[in-house]
PDB file of N, CA and C in Angstrom:
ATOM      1  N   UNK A   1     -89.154  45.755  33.178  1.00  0.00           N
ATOM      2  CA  UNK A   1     -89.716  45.058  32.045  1.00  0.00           C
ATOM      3  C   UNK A   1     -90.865  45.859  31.432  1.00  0.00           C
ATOM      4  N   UNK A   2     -92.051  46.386  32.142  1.00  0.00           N
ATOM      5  CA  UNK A   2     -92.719  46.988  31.594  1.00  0.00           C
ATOM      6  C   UNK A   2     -92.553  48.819  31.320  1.00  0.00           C
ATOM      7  N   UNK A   3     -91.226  48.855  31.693  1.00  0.00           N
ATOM      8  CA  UNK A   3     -90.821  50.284  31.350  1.00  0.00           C
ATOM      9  C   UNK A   3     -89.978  50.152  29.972  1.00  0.00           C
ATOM     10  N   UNK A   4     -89.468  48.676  29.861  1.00  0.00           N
ATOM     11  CA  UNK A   4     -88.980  48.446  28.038  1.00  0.00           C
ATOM     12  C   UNK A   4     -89.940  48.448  27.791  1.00  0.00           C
ATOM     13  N   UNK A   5     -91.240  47.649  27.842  1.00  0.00           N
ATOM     14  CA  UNK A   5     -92.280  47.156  26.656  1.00  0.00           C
ATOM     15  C   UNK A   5     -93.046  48.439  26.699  1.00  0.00           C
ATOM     16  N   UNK A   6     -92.987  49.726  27.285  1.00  0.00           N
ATOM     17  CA  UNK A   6     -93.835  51.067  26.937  1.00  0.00           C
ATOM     18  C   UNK A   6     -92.903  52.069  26.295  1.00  0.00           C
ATOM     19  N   UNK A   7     -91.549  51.672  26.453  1.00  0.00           N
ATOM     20  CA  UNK A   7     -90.774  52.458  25.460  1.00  0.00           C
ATOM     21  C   UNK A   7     -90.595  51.939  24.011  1.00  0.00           C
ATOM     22  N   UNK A   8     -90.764  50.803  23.881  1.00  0.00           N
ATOM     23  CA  UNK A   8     -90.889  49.970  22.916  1.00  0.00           C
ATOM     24  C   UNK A   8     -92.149  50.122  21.809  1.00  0.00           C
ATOM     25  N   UNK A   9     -93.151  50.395  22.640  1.00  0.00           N
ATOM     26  CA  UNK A   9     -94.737  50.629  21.844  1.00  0.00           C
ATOM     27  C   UNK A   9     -94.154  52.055  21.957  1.00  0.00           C
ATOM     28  N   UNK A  10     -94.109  52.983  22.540  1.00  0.00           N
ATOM     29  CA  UNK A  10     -93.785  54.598  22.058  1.00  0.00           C
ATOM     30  C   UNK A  10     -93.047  54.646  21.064  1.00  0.00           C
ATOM     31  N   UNK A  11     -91.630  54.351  20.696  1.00  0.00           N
ATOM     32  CA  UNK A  11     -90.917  54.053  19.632  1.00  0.00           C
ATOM     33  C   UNK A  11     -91.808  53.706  18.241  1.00  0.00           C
ATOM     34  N   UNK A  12     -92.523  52.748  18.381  1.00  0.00           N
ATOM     35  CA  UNK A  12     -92.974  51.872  17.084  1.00  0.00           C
ATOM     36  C   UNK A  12     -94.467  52.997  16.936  1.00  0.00           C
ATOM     37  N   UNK A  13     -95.244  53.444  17.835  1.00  0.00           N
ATOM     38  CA  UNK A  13     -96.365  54.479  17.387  1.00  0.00           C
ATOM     39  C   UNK A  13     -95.575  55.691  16.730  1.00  0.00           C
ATOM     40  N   UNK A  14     -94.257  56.513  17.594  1.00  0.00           N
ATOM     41  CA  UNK A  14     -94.119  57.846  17.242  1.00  0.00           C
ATOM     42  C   UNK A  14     -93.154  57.517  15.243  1.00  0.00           C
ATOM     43  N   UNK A  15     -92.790  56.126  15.459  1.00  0.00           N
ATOM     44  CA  UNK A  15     -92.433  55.656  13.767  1.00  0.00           C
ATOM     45  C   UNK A  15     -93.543  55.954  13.221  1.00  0.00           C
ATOM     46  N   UNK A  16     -94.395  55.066  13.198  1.00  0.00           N
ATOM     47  CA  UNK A  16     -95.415  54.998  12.785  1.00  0.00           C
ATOM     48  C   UNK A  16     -96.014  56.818  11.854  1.00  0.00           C
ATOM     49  N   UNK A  17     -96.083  56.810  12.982  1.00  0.00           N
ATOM     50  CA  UNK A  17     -96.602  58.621  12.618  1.00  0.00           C
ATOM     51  C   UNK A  17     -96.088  59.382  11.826  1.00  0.00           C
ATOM     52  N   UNK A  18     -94.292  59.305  12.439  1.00  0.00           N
ATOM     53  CA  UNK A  18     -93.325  60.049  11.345  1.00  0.00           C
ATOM     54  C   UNK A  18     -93.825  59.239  10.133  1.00  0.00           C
ATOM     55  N   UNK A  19     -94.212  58.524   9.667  1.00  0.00           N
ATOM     56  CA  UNK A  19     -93.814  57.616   8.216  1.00  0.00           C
ATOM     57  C   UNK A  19     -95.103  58.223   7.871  1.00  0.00           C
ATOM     58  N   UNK A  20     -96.037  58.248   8.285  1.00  0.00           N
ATOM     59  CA  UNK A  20     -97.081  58.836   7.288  1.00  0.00           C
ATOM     60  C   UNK A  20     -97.086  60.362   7.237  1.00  0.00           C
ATOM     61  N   UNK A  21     -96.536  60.782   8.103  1.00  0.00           N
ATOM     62  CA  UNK A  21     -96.435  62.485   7.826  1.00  0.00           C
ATOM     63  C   UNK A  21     -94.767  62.555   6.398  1.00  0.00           C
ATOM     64  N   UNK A  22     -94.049  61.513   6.658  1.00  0.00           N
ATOM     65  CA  UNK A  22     -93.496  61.537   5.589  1.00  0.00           C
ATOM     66  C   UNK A  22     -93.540  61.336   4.068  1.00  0.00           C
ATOM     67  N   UNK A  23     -94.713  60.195   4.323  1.00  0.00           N
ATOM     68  CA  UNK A  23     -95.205  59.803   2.922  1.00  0.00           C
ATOM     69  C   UNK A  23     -95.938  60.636   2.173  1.00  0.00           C
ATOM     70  N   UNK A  24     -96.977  61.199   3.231  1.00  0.00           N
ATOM     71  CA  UNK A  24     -98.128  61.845   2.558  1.00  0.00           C
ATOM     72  C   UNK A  24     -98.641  63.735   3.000  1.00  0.00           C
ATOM     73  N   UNK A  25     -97.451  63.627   3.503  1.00  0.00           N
ATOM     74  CA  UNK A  25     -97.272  65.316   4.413  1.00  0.00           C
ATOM     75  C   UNK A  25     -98.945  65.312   5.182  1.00  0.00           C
ATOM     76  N   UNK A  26     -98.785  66.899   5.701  1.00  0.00           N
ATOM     77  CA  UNK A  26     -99.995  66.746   7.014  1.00  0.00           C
ATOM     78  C   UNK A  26    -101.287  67.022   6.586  1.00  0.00           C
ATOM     79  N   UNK A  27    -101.725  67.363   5.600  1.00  0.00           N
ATOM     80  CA  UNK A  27    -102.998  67.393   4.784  1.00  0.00           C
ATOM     81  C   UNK A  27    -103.438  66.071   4.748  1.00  0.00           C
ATOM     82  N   UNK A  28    -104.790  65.894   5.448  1.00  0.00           N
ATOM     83  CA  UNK A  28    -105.602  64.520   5.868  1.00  0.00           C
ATOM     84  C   UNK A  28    -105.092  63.433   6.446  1.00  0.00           C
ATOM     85  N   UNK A  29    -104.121  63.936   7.542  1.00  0.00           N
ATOM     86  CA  UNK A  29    -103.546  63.120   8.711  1.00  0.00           C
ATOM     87  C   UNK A  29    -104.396  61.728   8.751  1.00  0.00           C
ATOM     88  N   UNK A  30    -105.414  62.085   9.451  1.00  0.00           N
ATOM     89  CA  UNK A  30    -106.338  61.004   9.988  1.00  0.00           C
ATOM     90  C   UNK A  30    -106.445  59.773   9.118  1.00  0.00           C
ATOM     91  N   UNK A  31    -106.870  60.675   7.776  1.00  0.00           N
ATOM     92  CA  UNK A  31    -107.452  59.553   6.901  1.00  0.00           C
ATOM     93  C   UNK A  31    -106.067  58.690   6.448  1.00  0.00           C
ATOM     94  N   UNK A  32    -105.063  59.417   6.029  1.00  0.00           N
ATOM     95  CA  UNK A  32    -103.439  58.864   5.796  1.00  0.00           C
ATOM     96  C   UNK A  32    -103.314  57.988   6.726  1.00  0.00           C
ATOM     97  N   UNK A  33    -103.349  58.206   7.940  1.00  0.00           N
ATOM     98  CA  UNK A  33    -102.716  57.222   9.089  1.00  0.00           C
ATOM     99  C   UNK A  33    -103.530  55.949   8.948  1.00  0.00           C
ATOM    100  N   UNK A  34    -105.461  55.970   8.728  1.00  0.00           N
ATOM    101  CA  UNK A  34    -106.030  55.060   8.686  1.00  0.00           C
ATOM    102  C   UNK A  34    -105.718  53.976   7.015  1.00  0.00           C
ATOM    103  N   UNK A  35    -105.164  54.561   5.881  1.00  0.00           N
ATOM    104  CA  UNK A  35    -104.761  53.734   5.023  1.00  0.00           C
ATOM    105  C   UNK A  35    -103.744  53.199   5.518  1.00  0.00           C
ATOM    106  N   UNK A  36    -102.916  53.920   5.962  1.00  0.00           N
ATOM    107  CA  UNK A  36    -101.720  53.013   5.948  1.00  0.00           C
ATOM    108  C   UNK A  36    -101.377  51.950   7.028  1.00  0.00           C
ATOM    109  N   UNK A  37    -102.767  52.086   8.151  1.00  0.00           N
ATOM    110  CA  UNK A  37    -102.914  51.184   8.783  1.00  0.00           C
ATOM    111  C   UNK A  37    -104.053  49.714   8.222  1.00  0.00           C
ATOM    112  N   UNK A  38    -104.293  50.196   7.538  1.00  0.00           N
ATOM    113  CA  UNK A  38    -104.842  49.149   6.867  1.00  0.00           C
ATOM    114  C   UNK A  38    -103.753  48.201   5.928  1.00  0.00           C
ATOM    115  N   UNK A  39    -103.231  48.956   5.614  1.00  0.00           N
ATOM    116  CA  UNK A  39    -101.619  48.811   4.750  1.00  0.00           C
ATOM    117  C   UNK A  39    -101.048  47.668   5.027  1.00  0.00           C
ATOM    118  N   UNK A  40    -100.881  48.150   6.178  1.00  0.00           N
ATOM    119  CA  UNK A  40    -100.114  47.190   7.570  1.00  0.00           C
ATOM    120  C   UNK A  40    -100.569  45.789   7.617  1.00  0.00           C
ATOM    121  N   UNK A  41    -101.986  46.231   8.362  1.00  0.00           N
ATOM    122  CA  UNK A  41    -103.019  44.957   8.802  1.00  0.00           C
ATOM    123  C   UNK A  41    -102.789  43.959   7.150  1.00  0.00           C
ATOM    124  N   UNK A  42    -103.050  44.876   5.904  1.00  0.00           N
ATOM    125  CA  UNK A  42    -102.980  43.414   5.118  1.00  0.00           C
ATOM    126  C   UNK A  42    -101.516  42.507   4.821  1.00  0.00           C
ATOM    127  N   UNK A  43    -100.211  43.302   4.496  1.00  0.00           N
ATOM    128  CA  UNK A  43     -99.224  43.387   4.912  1.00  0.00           C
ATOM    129  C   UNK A  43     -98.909  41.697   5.934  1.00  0.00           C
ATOM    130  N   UNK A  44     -99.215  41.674   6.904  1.00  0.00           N
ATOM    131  CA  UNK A  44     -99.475  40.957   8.067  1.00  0.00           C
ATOM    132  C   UNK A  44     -99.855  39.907   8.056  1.00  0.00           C
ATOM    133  N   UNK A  45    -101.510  40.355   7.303  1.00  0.00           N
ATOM    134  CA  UNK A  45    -102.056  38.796   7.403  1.00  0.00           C
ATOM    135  C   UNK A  45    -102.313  37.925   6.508  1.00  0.00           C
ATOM    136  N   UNK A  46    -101.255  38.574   5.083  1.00  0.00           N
ATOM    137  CA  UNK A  46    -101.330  37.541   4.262  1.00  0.00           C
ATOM    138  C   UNK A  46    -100.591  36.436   4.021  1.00  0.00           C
ATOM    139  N   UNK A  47    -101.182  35.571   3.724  1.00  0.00           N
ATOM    140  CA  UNK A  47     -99.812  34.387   4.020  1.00  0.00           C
ATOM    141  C   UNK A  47     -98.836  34.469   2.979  1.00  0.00           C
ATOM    142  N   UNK A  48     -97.806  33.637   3.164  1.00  0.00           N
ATOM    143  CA  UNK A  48     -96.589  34.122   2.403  1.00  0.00           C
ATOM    144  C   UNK A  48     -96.527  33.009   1.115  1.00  0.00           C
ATOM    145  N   UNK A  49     -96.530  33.531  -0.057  1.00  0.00           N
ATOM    146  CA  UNK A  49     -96.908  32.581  -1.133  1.00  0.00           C
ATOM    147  C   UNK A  49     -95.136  31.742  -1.740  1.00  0.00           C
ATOM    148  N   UNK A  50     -95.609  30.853  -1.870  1.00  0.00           N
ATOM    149  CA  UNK A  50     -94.436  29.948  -2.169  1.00  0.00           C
ATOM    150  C   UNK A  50     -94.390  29.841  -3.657  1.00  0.00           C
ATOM    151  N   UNK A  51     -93.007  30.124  -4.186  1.00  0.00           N
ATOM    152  CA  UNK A  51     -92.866  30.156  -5.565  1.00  0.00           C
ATOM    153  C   UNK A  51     -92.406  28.157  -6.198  1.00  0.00           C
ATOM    154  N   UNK A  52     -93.222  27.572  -7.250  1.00  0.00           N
ATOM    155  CA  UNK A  52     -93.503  26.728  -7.685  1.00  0.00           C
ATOM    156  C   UNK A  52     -91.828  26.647  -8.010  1.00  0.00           C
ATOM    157  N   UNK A  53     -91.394  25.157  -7.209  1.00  0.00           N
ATOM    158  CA  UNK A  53     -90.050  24.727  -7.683  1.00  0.00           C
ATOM    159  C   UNK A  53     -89.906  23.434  -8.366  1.00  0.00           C
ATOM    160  N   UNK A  54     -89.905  23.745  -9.423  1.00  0.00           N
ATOM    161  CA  UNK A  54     -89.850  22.718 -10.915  1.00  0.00           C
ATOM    162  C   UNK A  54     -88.328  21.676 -10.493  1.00  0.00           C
ATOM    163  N   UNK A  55     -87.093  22.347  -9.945  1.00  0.00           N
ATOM    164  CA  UNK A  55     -86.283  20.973  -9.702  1.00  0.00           C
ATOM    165  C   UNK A  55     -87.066  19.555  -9.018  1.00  0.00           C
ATOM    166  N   UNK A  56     -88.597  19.688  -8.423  1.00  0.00           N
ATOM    167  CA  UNK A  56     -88.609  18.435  -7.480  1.00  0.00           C
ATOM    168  C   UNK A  56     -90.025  17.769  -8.601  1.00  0.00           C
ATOM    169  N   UNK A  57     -90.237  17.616  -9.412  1.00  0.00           N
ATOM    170  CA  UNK A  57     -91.054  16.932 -10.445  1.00  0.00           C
ATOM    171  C   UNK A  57     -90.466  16.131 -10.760  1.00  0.00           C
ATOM    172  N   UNK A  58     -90.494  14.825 -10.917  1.00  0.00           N
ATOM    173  CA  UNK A  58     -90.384  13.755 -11.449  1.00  0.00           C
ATOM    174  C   UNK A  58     -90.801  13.261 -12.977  1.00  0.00           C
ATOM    175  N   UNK A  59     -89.545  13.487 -13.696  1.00  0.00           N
ATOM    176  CA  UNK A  59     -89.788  12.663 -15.171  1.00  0.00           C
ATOM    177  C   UNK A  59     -89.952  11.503 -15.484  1.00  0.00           C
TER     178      UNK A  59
END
């Protein structure tokens, strides 16, 4: 079990990494990785907005 859940976090960090060396190539690694972890974090914790459904109003 804990030899899935550390291959599991290795998988999702070494993604992680590829995607910003993909997005933004290797010029300012650090700072790239820290936007796009911020990216993430908001991504995450915003709540999910509900679009206004006019069939349930009452005429």
């Amino acid at each position: 079990m804990i030899g899935k859940l550390f291959w599991i976090a290795l998988t999702v960090v070494f993604t992680f990494g590829f995607i910003v060396l993909f997005e933004n190539g290797p010029t300012d690694y650090v700072q790239n990785c820290q936007a796009e972890f911020a990216q993430v974090k908001t991504y995450f914790n915003t709540p999910p907005k509900k679009k206004a459904d006019t069939s349930d109003k009452l005429q």
